[in-house]
PDB file of N, CA and C in Angstrom:
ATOM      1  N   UNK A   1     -11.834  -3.588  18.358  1.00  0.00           N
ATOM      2  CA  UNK A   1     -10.755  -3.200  17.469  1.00  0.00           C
ATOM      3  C   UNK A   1     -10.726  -1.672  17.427  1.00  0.00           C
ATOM      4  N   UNK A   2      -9.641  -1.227  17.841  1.00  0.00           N
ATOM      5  CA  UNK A   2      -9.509   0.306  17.684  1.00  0.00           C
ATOM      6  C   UNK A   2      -8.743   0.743  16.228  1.00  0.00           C
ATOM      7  N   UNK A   3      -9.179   1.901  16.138  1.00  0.00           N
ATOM      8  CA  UNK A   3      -8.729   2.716  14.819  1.00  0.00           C
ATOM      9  C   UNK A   3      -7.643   3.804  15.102  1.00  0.00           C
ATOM     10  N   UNK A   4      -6.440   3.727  14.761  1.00  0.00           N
ATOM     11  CA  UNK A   4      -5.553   4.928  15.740  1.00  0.00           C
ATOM     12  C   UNK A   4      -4.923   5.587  13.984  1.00  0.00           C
ATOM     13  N   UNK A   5      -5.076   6.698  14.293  1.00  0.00           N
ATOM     14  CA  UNK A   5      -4.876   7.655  13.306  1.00  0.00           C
ATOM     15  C   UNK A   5      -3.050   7.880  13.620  1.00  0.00           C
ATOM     16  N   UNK A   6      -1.842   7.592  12.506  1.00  0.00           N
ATOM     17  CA  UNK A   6      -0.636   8.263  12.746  1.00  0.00           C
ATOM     18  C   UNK A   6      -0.517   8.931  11.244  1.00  0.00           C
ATOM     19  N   UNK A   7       0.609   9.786  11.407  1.00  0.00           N
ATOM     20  CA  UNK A   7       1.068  10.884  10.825  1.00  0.00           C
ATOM     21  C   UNK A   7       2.296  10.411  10.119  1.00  0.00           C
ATOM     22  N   UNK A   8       2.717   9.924   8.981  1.00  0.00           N
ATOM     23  CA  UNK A   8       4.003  10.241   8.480  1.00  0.00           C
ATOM     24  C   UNK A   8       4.056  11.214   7.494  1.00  0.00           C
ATOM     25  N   UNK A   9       4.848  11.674   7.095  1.00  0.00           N
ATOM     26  CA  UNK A   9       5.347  12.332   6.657  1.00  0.00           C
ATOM     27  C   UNK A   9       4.130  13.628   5.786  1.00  0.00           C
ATOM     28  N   UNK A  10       3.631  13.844   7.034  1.00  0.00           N
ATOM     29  CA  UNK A  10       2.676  14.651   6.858  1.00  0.00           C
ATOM     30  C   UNK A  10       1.336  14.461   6.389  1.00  0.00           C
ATOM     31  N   UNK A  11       1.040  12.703   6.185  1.00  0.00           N
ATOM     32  CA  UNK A  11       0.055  12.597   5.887  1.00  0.00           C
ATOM     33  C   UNK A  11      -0.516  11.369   6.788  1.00  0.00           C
ATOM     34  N   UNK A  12      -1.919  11.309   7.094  1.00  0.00           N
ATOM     35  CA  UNK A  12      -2.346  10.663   8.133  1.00  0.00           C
ATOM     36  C   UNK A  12      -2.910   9.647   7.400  1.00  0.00           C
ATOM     37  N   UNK A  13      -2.693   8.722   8.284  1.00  0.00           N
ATOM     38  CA  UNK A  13      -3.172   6.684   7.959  1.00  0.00           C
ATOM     39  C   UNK A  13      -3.514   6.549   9.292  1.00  0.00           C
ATOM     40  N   UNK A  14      -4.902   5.819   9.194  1.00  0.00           N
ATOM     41  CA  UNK A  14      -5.935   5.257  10.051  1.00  0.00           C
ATOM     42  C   UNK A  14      -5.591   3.905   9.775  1.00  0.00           C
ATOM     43  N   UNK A  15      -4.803   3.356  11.398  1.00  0.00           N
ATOM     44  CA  UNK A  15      -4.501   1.820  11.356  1.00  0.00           C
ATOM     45  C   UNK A  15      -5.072   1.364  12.334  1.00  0.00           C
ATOM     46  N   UNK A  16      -5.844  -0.090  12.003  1.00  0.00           N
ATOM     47  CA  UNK A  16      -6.455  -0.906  12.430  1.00  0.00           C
ATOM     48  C   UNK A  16      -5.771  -1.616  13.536  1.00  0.00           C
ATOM     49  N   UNK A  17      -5.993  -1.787  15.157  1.00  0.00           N
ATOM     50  CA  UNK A  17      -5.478  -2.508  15.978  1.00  0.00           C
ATOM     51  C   UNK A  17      -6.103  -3.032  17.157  1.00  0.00           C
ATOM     52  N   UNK A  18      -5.741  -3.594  18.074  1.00  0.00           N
ATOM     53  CA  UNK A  18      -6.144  -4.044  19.472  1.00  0.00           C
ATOM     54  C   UNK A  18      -6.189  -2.906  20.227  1.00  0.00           C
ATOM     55  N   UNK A  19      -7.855  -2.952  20.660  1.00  0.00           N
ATOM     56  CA  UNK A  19      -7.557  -2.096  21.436  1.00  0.00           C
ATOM     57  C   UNK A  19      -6.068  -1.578  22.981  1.00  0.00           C
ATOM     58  N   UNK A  20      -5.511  -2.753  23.358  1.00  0.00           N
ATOM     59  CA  UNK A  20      -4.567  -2.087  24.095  1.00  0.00           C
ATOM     60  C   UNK A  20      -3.109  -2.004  23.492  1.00  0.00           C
ATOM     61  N   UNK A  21      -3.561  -2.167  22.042  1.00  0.00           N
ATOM     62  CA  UNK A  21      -2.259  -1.651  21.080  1.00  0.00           C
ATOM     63  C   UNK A  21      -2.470  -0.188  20.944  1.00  0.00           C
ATOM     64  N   UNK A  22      -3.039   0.678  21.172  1.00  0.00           N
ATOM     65  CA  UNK A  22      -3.044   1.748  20.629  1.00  0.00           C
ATOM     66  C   UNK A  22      -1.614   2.347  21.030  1.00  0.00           C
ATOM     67  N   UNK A  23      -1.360   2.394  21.832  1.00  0.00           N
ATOM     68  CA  UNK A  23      -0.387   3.370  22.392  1.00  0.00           C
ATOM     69  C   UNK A  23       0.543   3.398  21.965  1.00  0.00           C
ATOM     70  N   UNK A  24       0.803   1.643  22.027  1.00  0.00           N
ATOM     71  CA  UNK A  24       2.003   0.799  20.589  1.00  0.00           C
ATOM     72  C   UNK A  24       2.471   1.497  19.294  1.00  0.00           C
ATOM     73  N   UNK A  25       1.058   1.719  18.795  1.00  0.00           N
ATOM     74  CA  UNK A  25       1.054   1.877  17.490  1.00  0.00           C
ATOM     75  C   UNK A  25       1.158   3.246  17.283  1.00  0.00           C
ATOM     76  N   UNK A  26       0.804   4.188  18.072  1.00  0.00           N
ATOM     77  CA  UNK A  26       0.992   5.477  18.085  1.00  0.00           C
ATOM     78  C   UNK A  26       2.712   6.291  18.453  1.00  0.00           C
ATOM     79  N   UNK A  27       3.063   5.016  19.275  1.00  0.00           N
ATOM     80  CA  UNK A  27       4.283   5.462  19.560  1.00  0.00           C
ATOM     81  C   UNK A  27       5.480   5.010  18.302  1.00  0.00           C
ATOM     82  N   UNK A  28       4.672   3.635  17.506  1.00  0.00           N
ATOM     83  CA  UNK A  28       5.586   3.586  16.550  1.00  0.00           C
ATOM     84  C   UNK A  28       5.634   4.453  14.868  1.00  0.00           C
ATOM     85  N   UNK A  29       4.429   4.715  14.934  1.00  0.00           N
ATOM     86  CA  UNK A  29       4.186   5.759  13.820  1.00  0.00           C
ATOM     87  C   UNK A  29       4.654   6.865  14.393  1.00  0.00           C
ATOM     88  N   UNK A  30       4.858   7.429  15.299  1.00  0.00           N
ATOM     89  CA  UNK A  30       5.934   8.722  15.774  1.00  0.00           C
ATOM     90  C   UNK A  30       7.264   8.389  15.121  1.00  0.00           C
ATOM     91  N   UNK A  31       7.706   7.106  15.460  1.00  0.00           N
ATOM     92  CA  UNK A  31       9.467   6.939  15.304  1.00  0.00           C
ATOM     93  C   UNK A  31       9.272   6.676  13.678  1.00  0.00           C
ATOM     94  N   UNK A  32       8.682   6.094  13.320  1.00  0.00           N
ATOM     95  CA  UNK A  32       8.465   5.996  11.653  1.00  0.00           C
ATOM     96  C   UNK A  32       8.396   7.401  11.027  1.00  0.00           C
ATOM     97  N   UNK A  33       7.809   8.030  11.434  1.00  0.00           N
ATOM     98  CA  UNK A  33       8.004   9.855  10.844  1.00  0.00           C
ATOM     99  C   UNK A  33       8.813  10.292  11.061  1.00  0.00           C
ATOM    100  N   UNK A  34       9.582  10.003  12.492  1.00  0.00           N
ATOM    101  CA  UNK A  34      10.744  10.797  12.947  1.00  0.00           C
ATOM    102  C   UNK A  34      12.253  10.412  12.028  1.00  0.00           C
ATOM    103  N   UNK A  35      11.898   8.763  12.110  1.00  0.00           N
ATOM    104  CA  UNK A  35      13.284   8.134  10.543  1.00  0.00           C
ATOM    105  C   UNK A  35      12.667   9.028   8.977  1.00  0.00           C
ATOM    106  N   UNK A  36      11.430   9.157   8.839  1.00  0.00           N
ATOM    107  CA  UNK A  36      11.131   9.836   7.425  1.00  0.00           C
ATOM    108  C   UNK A  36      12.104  11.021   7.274  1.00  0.00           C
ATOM    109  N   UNK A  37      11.537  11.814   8.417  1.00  0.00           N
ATOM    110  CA  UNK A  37      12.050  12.793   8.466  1.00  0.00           C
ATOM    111  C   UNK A  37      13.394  12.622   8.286  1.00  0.00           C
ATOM    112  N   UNK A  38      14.737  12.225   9.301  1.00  0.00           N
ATOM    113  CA  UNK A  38      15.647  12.177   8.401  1.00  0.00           C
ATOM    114  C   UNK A  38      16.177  11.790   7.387  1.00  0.00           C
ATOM    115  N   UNK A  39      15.836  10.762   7.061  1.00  0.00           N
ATOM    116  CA  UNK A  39      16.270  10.310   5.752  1.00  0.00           C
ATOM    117  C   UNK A  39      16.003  11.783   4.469  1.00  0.00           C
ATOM    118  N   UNK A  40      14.538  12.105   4.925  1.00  0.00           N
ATOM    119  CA  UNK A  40      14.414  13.403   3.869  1.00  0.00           C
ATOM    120  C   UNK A  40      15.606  14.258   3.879  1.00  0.00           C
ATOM    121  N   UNK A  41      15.475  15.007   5.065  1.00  0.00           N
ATOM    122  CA  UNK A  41      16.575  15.974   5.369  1.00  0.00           C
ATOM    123  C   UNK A  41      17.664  15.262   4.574  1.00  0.00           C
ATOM    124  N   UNK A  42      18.382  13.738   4.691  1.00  0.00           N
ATOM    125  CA  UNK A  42      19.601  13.540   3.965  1.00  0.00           C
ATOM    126  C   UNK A  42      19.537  13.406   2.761  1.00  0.00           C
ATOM    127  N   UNK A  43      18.130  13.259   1.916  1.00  0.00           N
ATOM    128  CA  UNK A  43      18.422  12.618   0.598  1.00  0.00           C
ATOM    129  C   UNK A  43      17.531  13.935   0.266  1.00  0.00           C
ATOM    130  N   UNK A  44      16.769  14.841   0.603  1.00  0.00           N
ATOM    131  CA  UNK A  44      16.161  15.575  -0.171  1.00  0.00           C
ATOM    132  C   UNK A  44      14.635  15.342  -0.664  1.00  0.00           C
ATOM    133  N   UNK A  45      13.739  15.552  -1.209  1.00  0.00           N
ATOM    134  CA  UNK A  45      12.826  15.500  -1.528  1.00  0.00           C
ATOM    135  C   UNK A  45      12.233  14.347  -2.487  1.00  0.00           C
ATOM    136  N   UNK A  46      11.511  13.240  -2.294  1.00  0.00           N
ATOM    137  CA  UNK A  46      11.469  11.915  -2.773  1.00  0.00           C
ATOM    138  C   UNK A  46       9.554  11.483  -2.592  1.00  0.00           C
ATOM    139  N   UNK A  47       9.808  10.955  -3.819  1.00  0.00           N
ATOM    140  CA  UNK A  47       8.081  10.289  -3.623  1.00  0.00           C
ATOM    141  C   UNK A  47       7.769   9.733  -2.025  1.00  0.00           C
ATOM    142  N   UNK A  48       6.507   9.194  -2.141  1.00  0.00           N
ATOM    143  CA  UNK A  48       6.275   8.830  -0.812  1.00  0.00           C
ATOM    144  C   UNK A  48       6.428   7.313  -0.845  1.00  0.00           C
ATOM    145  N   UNK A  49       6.468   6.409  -2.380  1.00  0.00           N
ATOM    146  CA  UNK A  49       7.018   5.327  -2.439  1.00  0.00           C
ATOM    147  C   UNK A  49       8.315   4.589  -2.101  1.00  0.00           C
ATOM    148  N   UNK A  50       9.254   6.229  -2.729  1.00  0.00           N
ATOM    149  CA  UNK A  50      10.747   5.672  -2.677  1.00  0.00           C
ATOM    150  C   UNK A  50      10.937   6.103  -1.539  1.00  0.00           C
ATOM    151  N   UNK A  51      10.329   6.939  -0.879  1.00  0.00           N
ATOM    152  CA  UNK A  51      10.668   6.812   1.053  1.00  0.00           C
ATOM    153  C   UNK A  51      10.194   5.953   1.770  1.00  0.00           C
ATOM    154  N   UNK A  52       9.000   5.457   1.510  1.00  0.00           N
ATOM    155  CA  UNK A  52       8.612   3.645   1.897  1.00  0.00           C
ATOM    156  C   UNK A  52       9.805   2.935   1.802  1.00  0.00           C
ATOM    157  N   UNK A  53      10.501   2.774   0.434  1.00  0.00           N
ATOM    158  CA  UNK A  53      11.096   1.709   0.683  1.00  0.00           C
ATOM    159  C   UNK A  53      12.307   1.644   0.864  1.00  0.00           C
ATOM    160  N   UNK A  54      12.843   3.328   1.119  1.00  0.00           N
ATOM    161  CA  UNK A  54      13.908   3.978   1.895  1.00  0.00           C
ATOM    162  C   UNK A  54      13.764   3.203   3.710  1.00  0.00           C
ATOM    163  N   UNK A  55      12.277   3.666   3.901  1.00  0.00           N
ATOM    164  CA  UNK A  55      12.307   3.078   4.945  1.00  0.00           C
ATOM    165  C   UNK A  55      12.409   1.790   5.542  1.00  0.00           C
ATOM    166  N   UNK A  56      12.125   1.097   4.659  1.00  0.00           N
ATOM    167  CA  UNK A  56      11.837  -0.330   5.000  1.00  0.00           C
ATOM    168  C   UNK A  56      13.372  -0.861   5.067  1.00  0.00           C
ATOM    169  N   UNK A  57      14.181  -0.497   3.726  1.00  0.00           N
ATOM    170  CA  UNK A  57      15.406  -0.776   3.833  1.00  0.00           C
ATOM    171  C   UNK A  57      16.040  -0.866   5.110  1.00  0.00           C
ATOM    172  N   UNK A  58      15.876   0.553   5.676  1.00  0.00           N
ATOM    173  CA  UNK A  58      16.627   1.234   6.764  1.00  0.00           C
ATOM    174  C   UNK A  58      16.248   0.544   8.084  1.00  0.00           C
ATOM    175  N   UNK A  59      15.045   0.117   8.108  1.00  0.00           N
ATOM    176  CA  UNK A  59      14.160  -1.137   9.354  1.00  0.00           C
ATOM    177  C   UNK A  59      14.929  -2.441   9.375  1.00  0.00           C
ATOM    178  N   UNK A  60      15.081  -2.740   7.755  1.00  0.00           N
ATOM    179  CA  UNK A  60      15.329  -4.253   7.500  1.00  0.00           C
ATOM    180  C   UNK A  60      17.038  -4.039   8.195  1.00  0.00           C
ATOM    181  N   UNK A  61      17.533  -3.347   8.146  1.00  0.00           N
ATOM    182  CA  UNK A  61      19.015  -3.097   8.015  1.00  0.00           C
ATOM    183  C   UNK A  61      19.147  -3.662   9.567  1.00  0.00           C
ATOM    184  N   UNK A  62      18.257  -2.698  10.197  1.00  0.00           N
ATOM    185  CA  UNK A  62      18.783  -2.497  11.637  1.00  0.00           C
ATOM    186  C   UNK A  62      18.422  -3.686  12.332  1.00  0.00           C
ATOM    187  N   UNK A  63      16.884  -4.418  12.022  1.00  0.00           N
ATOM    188  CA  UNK A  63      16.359  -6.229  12.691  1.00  0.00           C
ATOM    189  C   UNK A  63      17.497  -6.490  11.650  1.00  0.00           C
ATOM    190  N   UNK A  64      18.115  -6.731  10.677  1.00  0.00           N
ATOM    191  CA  UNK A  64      19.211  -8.010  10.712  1.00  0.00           C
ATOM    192  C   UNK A  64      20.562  -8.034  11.481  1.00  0.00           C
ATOM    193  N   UNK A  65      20.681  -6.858  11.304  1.00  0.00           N
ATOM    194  CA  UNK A  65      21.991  -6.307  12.612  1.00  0.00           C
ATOM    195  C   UNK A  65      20.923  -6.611  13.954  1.00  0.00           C
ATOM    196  N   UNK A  66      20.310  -6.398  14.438  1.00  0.00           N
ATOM    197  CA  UNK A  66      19.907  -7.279  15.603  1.00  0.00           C
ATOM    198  C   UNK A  66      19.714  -8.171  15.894  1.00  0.00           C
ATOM    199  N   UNK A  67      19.212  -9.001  14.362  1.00  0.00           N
ATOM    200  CA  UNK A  67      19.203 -10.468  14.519  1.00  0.00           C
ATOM    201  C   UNK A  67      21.112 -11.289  14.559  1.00  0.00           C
ATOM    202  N   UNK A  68      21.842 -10.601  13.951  1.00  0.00           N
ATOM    203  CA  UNK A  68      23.081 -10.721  13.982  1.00  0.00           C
ATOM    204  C   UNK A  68      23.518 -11.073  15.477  1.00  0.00           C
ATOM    205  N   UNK A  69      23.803  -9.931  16.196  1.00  0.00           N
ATOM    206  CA  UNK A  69      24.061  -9.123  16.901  1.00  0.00           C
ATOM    207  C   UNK A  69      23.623 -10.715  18.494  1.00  0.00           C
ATOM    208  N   UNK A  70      22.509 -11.249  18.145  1.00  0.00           N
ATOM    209  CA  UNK A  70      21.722 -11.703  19.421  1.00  0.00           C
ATOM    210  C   UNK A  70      22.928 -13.424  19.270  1.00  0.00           C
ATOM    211  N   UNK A  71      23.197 -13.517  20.892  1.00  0.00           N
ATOM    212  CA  UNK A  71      23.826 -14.744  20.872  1.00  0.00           C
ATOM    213  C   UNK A  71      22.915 -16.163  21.146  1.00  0.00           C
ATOM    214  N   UNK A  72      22.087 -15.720  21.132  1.00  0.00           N
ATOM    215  CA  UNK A  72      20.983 -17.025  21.875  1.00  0.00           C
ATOM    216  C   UNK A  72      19.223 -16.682  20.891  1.00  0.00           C
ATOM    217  N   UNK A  73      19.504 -17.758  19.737  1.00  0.00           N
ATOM    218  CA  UNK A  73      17.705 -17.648  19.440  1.00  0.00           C
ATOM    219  C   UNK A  73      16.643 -17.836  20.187  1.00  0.00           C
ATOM    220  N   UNK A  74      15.871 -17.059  20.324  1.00  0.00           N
ATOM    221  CA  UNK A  74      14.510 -17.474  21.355  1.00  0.00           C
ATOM    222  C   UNK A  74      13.567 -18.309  20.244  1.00  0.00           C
ATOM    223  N   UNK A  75      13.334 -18.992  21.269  1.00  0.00           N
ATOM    224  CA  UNK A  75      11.967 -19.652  20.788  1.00  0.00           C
ATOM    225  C   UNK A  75      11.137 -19.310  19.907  1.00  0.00           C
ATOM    226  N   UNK A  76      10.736 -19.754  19.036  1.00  0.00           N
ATOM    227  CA  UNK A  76       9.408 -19.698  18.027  1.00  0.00           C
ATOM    228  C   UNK A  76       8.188 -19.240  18.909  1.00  0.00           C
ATOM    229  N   UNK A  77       7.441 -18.179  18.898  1.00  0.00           N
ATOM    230  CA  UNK A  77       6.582 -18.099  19.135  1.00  0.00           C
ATOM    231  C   UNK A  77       5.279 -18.635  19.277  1.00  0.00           C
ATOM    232  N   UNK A  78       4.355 -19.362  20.144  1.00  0.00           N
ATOM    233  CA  UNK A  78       3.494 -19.776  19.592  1.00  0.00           C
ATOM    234  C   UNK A  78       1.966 -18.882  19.507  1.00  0.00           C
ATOM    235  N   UNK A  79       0.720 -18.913  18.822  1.00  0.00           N
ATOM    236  CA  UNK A  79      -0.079 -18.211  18.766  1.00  0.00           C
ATOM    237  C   UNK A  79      -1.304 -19.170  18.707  1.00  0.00           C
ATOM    238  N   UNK A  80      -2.124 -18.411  19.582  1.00  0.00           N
ATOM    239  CA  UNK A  80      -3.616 -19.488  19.179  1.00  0.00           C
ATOM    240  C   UNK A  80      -4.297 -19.239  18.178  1.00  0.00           C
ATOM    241  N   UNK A  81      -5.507 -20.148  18.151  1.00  0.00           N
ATOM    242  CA  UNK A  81      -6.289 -19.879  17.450  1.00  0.00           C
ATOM    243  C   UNK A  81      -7.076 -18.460  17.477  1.00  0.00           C
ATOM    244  N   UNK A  82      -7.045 -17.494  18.594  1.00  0.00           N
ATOM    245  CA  UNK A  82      -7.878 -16.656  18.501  1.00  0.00           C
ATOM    246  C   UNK A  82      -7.463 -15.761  17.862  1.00  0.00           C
ATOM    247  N   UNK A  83      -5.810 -15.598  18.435  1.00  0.00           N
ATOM    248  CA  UNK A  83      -4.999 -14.696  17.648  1.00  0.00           C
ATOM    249  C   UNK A  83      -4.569 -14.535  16.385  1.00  0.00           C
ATOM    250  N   UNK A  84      -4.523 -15.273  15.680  1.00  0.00           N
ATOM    251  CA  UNK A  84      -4.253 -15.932  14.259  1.00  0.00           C
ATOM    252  C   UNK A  84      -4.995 -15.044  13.298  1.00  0.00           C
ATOM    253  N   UNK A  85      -6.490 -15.385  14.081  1.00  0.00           N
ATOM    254  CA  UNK A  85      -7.799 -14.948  13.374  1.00  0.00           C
ATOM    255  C   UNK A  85      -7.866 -13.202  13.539  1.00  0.00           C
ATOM    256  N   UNK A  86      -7.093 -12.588  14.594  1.00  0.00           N
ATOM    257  CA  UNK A  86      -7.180 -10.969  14.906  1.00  0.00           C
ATOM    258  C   UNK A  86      -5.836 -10.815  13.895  1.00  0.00           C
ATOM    259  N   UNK A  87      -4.647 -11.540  14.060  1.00  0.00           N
ATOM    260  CA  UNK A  87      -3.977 -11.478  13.211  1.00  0.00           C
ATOM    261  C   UNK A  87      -4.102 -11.056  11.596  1.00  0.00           C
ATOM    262  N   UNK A  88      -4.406 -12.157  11.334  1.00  0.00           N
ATOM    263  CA  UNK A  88      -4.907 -12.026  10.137  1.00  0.00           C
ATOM    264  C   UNK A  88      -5.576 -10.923   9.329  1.00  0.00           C
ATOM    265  N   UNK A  89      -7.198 -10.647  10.391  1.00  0.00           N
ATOM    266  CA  UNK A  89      -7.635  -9.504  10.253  1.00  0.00           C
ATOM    267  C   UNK A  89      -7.131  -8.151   9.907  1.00  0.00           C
ATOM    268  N   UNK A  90      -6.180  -8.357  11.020  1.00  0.00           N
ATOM    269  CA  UNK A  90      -5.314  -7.090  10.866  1.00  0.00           C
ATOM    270  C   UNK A  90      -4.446  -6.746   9.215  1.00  0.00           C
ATOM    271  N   UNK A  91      -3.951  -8.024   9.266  1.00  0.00           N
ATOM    272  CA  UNK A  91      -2.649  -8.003   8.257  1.00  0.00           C
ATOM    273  C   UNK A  91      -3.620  -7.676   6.790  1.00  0.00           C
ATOM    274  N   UNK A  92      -4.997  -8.176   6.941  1.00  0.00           N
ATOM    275  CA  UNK A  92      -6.065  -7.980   5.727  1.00  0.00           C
ATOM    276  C   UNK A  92      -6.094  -6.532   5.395  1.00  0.00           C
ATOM    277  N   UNK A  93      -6.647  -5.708   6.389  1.00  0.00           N
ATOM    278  CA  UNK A  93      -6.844  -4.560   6.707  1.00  0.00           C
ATOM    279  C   UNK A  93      -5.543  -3.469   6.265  1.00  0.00           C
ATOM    280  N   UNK A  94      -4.615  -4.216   6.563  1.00  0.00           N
ATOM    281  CA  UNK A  94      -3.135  -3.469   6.557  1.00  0.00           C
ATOM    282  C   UNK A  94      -2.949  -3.632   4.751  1.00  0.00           C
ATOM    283  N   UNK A  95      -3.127  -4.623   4.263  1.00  0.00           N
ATOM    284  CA  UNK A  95      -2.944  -5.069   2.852  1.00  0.00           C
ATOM    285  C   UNK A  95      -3.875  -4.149   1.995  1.00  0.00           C
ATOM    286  N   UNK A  96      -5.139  -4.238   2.622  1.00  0.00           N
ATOM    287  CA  UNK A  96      -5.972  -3.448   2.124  1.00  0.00           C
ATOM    288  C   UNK A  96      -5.473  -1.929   2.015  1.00  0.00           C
ATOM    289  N   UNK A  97      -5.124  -1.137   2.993  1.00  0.00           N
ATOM    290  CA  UNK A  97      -4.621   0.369   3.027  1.00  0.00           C
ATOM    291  C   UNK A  97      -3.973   0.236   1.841  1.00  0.00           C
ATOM    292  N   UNK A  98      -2.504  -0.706   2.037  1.00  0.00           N
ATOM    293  CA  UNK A  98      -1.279  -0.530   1.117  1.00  0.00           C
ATOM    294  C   UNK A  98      -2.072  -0.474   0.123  1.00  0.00           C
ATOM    295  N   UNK A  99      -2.869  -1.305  -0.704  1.00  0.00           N
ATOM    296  CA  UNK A  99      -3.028  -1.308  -1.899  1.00  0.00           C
ATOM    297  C   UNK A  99      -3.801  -0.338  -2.516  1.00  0.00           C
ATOM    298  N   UNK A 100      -4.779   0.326  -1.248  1.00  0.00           N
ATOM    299  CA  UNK A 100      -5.535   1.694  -1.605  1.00  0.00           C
ATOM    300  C   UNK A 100      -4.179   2.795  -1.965  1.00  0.00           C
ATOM    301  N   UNK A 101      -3.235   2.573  -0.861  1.00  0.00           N
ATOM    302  CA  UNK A 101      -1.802   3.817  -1.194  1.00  0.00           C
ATOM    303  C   UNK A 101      -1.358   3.402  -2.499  1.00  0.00           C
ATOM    304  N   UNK A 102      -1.148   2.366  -2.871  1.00  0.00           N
ATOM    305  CA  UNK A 102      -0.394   2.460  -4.265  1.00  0.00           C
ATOM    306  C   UNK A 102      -0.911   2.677  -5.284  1.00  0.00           C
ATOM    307  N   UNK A 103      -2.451   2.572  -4.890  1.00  0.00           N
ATOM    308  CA  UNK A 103      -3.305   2.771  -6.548  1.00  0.00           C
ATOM    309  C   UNK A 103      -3.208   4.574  -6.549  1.00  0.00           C
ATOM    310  N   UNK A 104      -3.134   4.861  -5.507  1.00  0.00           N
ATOM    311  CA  UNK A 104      -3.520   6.399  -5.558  1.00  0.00           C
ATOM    312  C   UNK A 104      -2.092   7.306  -5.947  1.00  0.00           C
ATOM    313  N   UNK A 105      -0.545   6.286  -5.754  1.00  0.00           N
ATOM    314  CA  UNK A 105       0.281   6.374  -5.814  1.00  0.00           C
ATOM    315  C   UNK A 105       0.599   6.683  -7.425  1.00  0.00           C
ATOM    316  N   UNK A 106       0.002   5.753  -7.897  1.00  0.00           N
ATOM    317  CA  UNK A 106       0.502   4.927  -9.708  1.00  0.00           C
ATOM    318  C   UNK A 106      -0.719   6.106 -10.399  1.00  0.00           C
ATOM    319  N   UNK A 107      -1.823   6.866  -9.646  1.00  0.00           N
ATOM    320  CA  UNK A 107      -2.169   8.016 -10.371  1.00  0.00           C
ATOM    321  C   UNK A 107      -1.497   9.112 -10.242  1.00  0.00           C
ATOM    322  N   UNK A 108      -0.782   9.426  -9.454  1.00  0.00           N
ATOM    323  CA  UNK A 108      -0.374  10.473  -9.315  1.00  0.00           C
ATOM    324  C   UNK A 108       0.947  11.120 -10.668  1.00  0.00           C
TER     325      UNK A 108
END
């Protein structure tokens, strides 16, 4: 399991992944700073919560317009047992950060 350090909005998060995710994950925490970034520039200066969920909005917007958008559903994915279990891990790990960010959030 690799540890890949990204950057949003000027502050760095150490995320938990597969090792031949790194590159993945590095390339998507680039485009995640790079949407921070504008959205800042358009709305101005904003917690790091309400740009979370600036962002998420702005994610959710664009997968439902893609889910729109697609004329043919693909298949359900299937996943094994091994994956499930790295899965999981991950999504633990990921739950875990968030909830370290929001406690540190709700002191601020």
């Amino acid at each position: 399991m690799a540890v890949v350090t990204i950057t949003i909005n000027g502050r760095l998060y150490d995320i938990a992944c597969e090792d031949d995710q790194s590159s993945r994950v590095q390339a998507l925490g680039r485009e995640i700073d790079t949407r921070a970034q504008a959205l800042l520039s358009a709305v101005g200066v904003v917690s790091d919560s309400r740009l979370l969920v600036m962002l998420c909005l702005l994610l959710a917007d664009e997968l439902s317009e893609a889910h729109n958008n697609q004329s043919v559903t693909p298949p359900a994915p299937t996943v094994s047992d091994d994956c499930d279990a790295s899965l999981a891990a991950v999504v633990g790990q990921l739950a875990d950060r968030i909830e370290s960010i929001a406690t540190r959030l709700e002191r601020a």
